[in-house]
Every structure is written in C-alpha cells, then in structure tokens.
PDB file of N, CA and C in Angstrom:
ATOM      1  N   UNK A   1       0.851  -1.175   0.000  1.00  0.00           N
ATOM      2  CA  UNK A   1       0.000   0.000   0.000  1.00  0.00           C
ATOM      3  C   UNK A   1       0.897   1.239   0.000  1.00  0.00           C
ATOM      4  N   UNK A   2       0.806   2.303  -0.441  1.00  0.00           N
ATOM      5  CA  UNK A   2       1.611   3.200  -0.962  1.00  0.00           C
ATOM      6  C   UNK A   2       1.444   4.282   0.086  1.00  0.00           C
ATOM      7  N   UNK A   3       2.209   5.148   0.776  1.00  0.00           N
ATOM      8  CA  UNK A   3       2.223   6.513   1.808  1.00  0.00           C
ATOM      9  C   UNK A   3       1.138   7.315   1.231  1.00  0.00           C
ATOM     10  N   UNK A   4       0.334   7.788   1.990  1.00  0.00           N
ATOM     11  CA  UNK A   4      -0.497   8.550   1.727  1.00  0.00           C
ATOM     12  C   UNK A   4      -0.377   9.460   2.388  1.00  0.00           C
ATOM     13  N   UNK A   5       0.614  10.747   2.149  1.00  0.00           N
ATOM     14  CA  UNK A   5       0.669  12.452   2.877  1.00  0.00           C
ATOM     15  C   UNK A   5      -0.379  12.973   3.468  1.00  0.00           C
ATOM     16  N   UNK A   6      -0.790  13.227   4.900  1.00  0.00           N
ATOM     17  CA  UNK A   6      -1.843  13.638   4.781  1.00  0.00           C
ATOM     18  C   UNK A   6      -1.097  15.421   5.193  1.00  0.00           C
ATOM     19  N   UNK A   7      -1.989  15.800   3.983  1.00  0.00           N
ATOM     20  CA  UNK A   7      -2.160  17.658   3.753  1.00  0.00           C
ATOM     21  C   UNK A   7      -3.353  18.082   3.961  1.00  0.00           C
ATOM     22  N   UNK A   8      -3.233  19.500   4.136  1.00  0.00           N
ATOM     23  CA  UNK A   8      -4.453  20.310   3.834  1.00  0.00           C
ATOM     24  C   UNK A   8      -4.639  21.068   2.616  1.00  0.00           C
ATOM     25  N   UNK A   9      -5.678  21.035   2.164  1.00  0.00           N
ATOM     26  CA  UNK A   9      -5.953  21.912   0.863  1.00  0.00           C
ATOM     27  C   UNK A   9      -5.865  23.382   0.810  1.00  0.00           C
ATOM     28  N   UNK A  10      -5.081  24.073   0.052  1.00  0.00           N
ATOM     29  CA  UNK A  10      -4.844  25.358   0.328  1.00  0.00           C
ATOM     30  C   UNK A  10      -6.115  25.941  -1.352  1.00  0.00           C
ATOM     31  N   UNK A  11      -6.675  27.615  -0.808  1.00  0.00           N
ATOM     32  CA  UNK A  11      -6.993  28.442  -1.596  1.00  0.00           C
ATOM     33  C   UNK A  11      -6.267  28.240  -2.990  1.00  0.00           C
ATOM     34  N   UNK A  12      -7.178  27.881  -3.607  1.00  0.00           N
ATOM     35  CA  UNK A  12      -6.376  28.568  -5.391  1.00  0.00           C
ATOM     36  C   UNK A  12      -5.849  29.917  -4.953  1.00  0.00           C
ATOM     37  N   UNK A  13      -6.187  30.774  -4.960  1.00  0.00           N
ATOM     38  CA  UNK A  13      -6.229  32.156  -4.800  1.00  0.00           C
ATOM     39  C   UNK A  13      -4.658  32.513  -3.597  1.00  0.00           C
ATOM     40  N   UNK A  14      -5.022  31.655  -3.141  1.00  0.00           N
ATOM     41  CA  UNK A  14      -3.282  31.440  -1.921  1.00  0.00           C
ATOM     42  C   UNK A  14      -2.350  32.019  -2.730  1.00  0.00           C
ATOM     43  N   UNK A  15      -1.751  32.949  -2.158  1.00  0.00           N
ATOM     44  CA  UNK A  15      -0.061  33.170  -2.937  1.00  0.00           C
ATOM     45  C   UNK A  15       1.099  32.377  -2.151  1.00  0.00           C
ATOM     46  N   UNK A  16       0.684  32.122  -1.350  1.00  0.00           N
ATOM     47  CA  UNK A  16       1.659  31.142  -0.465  1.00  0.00           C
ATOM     48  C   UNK A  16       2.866  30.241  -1.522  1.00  0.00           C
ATOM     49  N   UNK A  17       3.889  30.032  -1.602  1.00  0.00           N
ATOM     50  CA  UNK A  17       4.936  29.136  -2.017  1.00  0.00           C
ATOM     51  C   UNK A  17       4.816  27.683  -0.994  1.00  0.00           C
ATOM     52  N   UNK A  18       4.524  27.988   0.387  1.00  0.00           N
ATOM     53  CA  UNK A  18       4.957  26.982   0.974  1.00  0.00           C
ATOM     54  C   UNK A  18       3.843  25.494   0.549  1.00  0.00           C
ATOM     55  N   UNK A  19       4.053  24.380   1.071  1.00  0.00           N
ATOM     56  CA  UNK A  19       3.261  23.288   0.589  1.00  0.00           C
ATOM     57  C   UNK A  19       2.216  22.921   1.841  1.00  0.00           C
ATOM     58  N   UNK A  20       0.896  22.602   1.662  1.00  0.00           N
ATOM     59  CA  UNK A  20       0.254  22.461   2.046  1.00  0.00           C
ATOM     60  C   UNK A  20       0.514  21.486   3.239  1.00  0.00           C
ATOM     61  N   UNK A  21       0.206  21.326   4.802  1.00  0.00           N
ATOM     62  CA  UNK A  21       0.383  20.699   5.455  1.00  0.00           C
ATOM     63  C   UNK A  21      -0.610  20.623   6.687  1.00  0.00           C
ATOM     64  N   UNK A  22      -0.528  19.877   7.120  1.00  0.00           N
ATOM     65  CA  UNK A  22      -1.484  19.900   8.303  1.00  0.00           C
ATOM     66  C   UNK A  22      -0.755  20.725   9.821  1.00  0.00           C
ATOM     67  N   UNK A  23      -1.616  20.829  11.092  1.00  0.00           N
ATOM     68  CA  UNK A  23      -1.173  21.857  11.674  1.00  0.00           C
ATOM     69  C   UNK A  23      -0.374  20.415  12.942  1.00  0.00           C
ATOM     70  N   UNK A  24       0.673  20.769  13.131  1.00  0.00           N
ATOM     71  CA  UNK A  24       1.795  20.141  14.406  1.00  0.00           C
ATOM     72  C   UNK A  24       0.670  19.218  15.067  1.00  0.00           C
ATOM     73  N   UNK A  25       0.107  20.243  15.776  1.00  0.00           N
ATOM     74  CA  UNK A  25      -0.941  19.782  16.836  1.00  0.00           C
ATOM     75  C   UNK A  25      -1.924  19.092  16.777  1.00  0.00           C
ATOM     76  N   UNK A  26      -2.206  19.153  15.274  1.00  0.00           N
ATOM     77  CA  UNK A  26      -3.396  17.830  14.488  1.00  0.00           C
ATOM     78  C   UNK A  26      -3.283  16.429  15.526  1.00  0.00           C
ATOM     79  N   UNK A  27      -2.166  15.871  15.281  1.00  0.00           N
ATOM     80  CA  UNK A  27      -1.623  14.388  15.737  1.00  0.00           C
ATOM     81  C   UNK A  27      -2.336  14.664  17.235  1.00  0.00           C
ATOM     82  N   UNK A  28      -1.669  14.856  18.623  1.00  0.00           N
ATOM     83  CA  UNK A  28      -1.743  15.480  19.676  1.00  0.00           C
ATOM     84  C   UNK A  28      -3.381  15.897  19.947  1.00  0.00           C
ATOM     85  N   UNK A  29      -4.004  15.874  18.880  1.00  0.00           N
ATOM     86  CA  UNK A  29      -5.761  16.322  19.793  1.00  0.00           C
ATOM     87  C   UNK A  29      -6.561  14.897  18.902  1.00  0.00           C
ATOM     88  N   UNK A  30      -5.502  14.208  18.054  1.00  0.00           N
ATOM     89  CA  UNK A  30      -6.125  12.935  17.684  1.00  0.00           C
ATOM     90  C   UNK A  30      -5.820  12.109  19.033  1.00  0.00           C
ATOM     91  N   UNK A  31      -4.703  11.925  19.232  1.00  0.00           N
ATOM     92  CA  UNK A  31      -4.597  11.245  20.170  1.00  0.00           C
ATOM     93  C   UNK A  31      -4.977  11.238  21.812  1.00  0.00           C
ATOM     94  N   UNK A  32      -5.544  12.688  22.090  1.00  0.00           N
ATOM     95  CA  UNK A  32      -6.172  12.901  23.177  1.00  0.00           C
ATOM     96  C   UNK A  32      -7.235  12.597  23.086  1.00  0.00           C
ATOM     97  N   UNK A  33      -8.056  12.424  22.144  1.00  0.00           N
ATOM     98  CA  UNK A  33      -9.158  12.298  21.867  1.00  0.00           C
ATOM     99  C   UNK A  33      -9.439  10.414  21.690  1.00  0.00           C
ATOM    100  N   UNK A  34      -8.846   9.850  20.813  1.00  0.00           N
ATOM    101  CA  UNK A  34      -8.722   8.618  21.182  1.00  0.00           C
ATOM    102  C   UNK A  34      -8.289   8.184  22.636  1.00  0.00           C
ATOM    103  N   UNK A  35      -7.046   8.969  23.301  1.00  0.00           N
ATOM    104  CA  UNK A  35      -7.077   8.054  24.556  1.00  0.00           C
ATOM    105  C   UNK A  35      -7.660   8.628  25.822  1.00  0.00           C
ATOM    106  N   UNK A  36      -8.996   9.227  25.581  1.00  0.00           N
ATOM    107  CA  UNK A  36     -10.526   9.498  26.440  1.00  0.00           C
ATOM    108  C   UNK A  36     -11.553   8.359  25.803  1.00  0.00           C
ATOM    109  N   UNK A  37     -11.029   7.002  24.865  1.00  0.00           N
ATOM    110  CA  UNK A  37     -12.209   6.460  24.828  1.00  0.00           C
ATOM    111  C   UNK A  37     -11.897   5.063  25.886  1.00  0.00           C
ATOM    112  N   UNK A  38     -11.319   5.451  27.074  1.00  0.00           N
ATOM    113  CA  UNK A  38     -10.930   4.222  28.056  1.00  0.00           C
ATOM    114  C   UNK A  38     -12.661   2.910  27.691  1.00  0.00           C
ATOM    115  N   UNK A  39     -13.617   3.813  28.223  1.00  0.00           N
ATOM    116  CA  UNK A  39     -15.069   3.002  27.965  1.00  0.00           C
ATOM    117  C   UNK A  39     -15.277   2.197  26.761  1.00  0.00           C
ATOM    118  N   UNK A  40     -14.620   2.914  25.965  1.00  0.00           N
ATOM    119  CA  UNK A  40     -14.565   1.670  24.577  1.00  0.00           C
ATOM    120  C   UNK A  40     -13.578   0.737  24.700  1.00  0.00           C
ATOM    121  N   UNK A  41     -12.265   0.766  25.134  1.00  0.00           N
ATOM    122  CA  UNK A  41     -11.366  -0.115  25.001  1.00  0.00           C
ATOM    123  C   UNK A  41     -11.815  -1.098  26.290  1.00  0.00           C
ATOM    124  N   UNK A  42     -12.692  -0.620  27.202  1.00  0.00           N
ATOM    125  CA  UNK A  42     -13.224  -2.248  27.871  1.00  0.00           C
ATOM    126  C   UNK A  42     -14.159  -2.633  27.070  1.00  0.00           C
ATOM    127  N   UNK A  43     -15.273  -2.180  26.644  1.00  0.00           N
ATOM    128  CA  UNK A  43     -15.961  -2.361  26.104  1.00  0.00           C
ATOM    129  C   UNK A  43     -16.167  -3.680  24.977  1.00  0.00           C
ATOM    130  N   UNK A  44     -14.973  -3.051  24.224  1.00  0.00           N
ATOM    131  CA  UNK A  44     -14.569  -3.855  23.001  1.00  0.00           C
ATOM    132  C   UNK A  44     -13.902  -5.022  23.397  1.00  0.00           C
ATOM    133  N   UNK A  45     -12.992  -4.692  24.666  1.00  0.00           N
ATOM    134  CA  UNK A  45     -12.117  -6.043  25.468  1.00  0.00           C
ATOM    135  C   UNK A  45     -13.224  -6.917  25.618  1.00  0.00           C
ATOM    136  N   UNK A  46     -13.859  -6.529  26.332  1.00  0.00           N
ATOM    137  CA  UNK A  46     -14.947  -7.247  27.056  1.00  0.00           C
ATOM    138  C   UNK A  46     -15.504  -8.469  25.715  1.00  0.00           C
ATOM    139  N   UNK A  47     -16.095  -7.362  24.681  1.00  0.00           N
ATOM    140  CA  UNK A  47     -16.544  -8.536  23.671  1.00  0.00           C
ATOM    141  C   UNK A  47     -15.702  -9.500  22.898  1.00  0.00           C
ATOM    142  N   UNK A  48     -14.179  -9.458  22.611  1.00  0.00           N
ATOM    143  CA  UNK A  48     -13.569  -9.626  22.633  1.00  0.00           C
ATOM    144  C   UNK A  48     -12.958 -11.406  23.345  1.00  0.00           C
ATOM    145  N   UNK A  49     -13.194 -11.022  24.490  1.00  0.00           N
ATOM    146  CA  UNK A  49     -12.813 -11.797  25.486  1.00  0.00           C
ATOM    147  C   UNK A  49     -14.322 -12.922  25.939  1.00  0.00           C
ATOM    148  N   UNK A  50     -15.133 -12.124  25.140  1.00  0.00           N
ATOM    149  CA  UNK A  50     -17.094 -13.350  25.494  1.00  0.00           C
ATOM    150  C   UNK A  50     -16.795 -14.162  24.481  1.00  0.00           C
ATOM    151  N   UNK A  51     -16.139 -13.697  22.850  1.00  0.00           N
ATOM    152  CA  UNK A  51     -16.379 -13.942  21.723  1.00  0.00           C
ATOM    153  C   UNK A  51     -15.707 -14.872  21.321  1.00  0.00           C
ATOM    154  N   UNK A  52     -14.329 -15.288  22.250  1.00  0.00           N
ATOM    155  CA  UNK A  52     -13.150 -16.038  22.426  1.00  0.00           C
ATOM    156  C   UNK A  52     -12.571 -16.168  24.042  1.00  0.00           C
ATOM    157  N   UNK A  53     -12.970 -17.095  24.720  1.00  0.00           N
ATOM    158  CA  UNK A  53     -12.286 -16.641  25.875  1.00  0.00           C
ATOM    159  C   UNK A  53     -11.229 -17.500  26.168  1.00  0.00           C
ATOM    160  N   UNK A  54     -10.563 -18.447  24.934  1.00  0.00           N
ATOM    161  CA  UNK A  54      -9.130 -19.075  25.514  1.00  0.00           C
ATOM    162  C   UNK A  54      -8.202 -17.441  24.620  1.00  0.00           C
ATOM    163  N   UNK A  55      -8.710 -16.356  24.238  1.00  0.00           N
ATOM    164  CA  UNK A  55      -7.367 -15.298  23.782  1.00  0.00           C
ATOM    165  C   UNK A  55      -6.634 -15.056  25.128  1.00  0.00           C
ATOM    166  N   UNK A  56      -5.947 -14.544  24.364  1.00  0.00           N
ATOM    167  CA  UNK A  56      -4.423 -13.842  25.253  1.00  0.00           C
ATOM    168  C   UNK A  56      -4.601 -12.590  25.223  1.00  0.00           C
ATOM    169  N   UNK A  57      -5.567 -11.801  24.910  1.00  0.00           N
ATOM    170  CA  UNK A  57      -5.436 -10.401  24.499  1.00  0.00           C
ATOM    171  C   UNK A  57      -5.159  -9.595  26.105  1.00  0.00           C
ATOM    172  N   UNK A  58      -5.638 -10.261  27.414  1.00  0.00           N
ATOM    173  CA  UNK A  58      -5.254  -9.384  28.452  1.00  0.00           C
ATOM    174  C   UNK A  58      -3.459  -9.501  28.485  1.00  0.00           C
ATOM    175  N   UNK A  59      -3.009 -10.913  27.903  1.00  0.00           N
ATOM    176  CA  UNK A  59      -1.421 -10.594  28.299  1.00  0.00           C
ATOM    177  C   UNK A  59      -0.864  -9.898  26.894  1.00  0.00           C
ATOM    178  N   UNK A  60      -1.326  -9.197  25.793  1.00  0.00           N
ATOM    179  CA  UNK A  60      -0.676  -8.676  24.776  1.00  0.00           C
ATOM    180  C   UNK A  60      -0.736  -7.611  25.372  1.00  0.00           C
ATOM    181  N   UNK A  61      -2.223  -7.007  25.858  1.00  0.00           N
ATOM    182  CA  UNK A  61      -2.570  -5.540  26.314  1.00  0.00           C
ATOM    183  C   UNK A  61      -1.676  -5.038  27.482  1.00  0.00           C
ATOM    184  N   UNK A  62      -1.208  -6.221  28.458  1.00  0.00           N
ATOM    185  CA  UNK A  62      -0.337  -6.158  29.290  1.00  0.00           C
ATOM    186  C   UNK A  62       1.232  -5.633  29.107  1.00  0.00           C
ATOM    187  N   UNK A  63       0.965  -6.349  27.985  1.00  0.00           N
ATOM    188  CA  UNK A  63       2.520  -6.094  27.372  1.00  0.00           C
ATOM    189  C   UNK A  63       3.108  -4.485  26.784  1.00  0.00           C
ATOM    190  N   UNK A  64       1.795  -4.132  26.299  1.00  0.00           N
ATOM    191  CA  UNK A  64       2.002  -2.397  25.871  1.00  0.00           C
ATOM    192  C   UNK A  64       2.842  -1.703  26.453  1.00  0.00           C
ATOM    193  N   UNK A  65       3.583  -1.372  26.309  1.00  0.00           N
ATOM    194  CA  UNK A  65       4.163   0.008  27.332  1.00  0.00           C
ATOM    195  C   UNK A  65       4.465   1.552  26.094  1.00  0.00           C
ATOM    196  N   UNK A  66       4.936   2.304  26.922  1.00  0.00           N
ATOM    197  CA  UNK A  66       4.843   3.658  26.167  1.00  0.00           C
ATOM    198  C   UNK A  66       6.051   4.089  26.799  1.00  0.00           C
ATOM    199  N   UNK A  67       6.965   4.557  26.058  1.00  0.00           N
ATOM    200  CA  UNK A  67       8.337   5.077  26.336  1.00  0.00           C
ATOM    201  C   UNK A  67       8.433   6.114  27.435  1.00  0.00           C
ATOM    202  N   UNK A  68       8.949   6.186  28.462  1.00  0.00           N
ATOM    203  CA  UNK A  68       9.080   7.052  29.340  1.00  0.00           C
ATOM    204  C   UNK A  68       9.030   8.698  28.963  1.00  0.00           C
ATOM    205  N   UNK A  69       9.987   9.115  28.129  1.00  0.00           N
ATOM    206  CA  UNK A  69      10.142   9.915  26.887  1.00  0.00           C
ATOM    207  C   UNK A  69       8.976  10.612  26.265  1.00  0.00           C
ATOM    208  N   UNK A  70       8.143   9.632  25.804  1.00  0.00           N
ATOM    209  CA  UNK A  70       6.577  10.308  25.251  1.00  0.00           C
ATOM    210  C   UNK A  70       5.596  10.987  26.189  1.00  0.00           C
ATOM    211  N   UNK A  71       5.849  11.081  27.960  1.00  0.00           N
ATOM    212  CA  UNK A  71       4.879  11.545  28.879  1.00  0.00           C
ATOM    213  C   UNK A  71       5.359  12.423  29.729  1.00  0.00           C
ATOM    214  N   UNK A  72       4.875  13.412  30.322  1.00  0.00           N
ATOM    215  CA  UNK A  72       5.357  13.741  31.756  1.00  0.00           C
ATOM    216  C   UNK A  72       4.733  14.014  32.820  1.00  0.00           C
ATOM    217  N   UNK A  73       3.300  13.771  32.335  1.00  0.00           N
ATOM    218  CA  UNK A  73       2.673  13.187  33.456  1.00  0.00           C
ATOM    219  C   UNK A  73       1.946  12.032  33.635  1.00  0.00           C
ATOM    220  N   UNK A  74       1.604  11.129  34.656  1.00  0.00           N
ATOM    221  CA  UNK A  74       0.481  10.065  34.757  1.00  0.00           C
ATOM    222  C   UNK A  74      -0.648  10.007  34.206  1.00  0.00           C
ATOM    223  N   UNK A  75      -1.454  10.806  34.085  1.00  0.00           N
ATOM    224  CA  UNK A  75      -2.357  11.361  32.953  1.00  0.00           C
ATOM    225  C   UNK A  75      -2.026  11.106  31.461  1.00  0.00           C
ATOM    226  N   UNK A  76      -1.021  11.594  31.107  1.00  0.00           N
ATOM    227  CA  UNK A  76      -0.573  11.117  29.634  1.00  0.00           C
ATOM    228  C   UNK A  76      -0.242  10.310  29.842  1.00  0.00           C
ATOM    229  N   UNK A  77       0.624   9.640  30.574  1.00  0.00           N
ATOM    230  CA  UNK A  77       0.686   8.177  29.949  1.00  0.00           C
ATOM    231  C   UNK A  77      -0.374   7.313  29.854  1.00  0.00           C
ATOM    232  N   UNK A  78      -1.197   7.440  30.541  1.00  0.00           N
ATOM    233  CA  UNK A  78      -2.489   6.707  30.697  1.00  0.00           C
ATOM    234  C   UNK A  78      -3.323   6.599  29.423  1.00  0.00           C
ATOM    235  N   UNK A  79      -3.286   8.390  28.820  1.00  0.00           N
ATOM    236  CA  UNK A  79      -3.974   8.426  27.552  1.00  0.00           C
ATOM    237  C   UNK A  79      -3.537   8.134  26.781  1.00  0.00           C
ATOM    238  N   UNK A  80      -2.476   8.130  26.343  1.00  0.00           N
ATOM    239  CA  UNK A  80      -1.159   7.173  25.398  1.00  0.00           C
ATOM    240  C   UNK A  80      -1.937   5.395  25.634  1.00  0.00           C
ATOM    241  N   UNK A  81      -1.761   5.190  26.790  1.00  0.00           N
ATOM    242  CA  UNK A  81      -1.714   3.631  26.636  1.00  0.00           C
ATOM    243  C   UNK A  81      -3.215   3.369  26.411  1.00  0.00           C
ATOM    244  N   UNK A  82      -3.889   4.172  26.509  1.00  0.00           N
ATOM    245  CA  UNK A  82      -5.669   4.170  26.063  1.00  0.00           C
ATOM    246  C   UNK A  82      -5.588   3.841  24.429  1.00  0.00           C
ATOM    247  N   UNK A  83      -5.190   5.318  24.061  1.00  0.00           N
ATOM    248  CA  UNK A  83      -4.702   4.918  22.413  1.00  0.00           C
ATOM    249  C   UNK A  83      -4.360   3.893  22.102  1.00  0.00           C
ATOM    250  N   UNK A  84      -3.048   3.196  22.653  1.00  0.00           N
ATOM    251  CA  UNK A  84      -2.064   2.470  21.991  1.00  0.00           C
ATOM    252  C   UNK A  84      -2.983   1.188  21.919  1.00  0.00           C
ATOM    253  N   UNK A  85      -4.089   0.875  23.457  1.00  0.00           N
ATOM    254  CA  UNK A  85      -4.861  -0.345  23.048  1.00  0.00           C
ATOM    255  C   UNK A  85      -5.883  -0.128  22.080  1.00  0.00           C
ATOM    256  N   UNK A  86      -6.238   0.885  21.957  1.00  0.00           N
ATOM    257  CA  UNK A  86      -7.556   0.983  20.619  1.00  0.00           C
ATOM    258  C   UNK A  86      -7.122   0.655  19.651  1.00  0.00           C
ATOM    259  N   UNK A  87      -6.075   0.847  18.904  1.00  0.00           N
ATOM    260  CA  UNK A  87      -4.913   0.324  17.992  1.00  0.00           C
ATOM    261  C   UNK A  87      -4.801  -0.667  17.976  1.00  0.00           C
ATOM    262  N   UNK A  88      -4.484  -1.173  19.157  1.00  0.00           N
ATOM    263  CA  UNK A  88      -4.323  -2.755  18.884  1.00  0.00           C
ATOM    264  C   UNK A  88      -5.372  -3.696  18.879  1.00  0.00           C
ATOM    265  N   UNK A  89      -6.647  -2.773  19.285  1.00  0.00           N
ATOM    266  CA  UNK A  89      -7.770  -3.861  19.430  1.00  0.00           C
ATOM    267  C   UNK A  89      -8.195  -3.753  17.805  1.00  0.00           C
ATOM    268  N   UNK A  90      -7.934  -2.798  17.441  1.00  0.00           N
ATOM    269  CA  UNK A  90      -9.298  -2.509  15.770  1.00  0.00           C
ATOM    270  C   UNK A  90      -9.056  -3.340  15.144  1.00  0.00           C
ATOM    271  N   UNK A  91      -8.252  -4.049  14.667  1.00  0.00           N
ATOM    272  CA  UNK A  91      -8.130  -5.135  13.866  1.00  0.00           C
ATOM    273  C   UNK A  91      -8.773  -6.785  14.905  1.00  0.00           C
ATOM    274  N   UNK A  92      -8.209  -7.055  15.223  1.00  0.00           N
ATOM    275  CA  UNK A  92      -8.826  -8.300  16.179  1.00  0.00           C
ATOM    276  C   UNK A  92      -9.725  -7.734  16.250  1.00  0.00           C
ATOM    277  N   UNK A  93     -10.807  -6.618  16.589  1.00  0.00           N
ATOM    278  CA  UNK A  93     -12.478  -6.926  16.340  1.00  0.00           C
ATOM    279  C   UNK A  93     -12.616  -6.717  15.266  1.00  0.00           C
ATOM    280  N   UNK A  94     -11.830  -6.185  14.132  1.00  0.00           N
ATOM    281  CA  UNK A  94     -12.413  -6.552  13.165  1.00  0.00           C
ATOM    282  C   UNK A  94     -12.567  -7.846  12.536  1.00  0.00           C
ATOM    283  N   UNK A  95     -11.822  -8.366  12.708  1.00  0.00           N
ATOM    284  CA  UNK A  95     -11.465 -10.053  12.471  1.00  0.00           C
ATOM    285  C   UNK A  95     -12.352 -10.831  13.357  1.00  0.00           C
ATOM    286  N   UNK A  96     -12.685 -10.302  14.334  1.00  0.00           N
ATOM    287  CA  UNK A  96     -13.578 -11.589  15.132  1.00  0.00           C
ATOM    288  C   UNK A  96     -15.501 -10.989  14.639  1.00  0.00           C
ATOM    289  N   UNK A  97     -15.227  -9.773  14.513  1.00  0.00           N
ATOM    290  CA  UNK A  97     -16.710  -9.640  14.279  1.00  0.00           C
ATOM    291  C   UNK A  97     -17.179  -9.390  13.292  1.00  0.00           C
ATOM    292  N   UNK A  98     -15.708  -9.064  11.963  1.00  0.00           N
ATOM    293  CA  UNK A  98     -16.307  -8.524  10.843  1.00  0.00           C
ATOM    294  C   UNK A  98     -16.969  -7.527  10.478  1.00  0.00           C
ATOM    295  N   UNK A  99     -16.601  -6.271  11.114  1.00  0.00           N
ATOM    296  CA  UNK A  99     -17.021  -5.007  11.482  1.00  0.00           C
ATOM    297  C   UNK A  99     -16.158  -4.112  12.469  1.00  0.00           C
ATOM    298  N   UNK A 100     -15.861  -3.037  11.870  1.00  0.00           N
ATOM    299  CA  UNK A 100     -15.100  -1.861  12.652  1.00  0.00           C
ATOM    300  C   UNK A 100     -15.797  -1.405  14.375  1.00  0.00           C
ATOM    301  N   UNK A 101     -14.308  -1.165  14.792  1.00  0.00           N
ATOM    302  CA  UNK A 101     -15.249  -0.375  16.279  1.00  0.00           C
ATOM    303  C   UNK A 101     -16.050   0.777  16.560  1.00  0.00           C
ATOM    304  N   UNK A 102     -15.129   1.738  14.922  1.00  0.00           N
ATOM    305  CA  UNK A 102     -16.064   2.512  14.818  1.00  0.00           C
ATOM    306  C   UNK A 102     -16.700   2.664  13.525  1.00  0.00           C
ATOM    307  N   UNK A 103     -18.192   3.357  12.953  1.00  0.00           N
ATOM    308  CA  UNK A 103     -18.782   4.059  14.242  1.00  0.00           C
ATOM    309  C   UNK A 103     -19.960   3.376  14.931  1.00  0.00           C
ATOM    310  N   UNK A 104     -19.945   2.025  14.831  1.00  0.00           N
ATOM    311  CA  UNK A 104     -20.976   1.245  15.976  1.00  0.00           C
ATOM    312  C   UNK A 104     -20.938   1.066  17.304  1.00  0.00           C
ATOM    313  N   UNK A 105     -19.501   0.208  17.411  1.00  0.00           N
ATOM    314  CA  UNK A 105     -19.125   0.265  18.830  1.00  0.00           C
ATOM    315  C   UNK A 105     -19.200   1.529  19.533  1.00  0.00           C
ATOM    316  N   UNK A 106     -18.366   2.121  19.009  1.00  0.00           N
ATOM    317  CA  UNK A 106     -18.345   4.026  20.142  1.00  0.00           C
ATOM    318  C   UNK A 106     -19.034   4.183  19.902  1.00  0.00           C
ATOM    319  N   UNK A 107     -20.154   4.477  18.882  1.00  0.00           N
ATOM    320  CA  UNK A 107     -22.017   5.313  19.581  1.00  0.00           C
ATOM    321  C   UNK A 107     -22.683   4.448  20.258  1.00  0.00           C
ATOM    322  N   UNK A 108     -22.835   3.106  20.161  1.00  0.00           N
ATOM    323  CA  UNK A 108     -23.031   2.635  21.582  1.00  0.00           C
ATOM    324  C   UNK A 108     -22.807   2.698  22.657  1.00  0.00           C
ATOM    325  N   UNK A 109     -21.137   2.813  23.073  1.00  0.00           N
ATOM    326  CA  UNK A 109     -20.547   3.096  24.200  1.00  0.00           C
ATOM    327  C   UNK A 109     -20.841   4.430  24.431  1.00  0.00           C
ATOM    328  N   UNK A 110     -21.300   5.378  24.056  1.00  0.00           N
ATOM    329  CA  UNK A 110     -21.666   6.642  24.149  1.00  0.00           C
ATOM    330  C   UNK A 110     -20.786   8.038  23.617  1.00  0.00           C
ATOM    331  N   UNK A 111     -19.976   7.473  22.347  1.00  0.00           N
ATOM    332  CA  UNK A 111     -19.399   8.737  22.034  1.00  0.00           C
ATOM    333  C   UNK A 111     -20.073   9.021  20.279  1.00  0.00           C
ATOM    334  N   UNK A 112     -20.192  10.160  20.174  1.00  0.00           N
ATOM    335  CA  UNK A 112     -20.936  10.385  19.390  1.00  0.00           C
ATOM    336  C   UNK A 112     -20.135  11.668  18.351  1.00  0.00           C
TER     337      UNK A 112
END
C-alpha cells in the first residue's frame, strides 16, 4: 500500500509558495481524543474476550508500554496507553466480528 501524505488543501487564490500541510498539533488532539475512549477499550475487550475466551489479548494488552520519553505526566501516559490499546484492538475486532469499532461500537458506548 503506498504513503499517503496527509495535507491540507490550500486556496487557489493562496499566494503562499509553501506546501500544504497539516497543523503540528493535528496528531496530539487525535490522540487525546482517542485516549478518552478508556469506555470503549473495555468495552470492546470485554466482547472480545465473550467472543473467544481461551485469547491472550489481556497478556498482549499487558505487554504495551509507552516510552518514558513520550509523557510527563500520569495522565498522559495513561492516555497514550488508552490509544495504543484501541490500535491494537481494531483489527482483532475486526477479524472476530467482521465489522469496525467505529462508528458502531463508540455510539453505543456513548461517544458520538
């Protein structure tokens, strides 16, 4: 599968030279935002774990860690490792249920 840049579309009318890009902070309010969906990542564990219960997925999820480096407070790391399991769950539910987490799972779980 080939890199796909993600940019922003600039004005025809733009005199700008520089190349279209997204803003630093884009990444950083994706990822805060994914790792506030703690309620989905049980959620999805949970079905997960009804749907198959000889998996291993509590000792993979166990296994996660997040570089000391990427946090500086307890709070972020927490939301980091929120992320990092939503990531790792989307595929294994997709594979066990044949359907994405989102947007069924999270508007169920209540994010909308």
């Amino acid at each position: 599968m080939a890199a796909c840049p993600l940019v922003y579309g600039m004005l025809p009318e733009s005199d700008s030279n520089r190349e279209p890009m997204m803003e630093h902070s884009t990444i950083h309010r994706w990822i805060s935002t994914m790792g506030s969906y703690s309620h989905l990542v049980q959620t999805a564990t949970d079905l997960v774990i009804q749907a198959d219960p000889a998996t291993r997925l509590h000792r993979h999820l166990a296994g996660l860690k997040v570089s000391p480096g990427k946090y500086r407070s307890p709070s972020r790391k927490q939301t980091l490792l929120t992320c990092f399991y939503l990531v790792f769950l989307m595929p294994l539910y997709r594979a066990i249920f044949q359907t994405g987490i989102f947007p069924k799972l999270a508007t169920r779980s209540g994010y909308t």
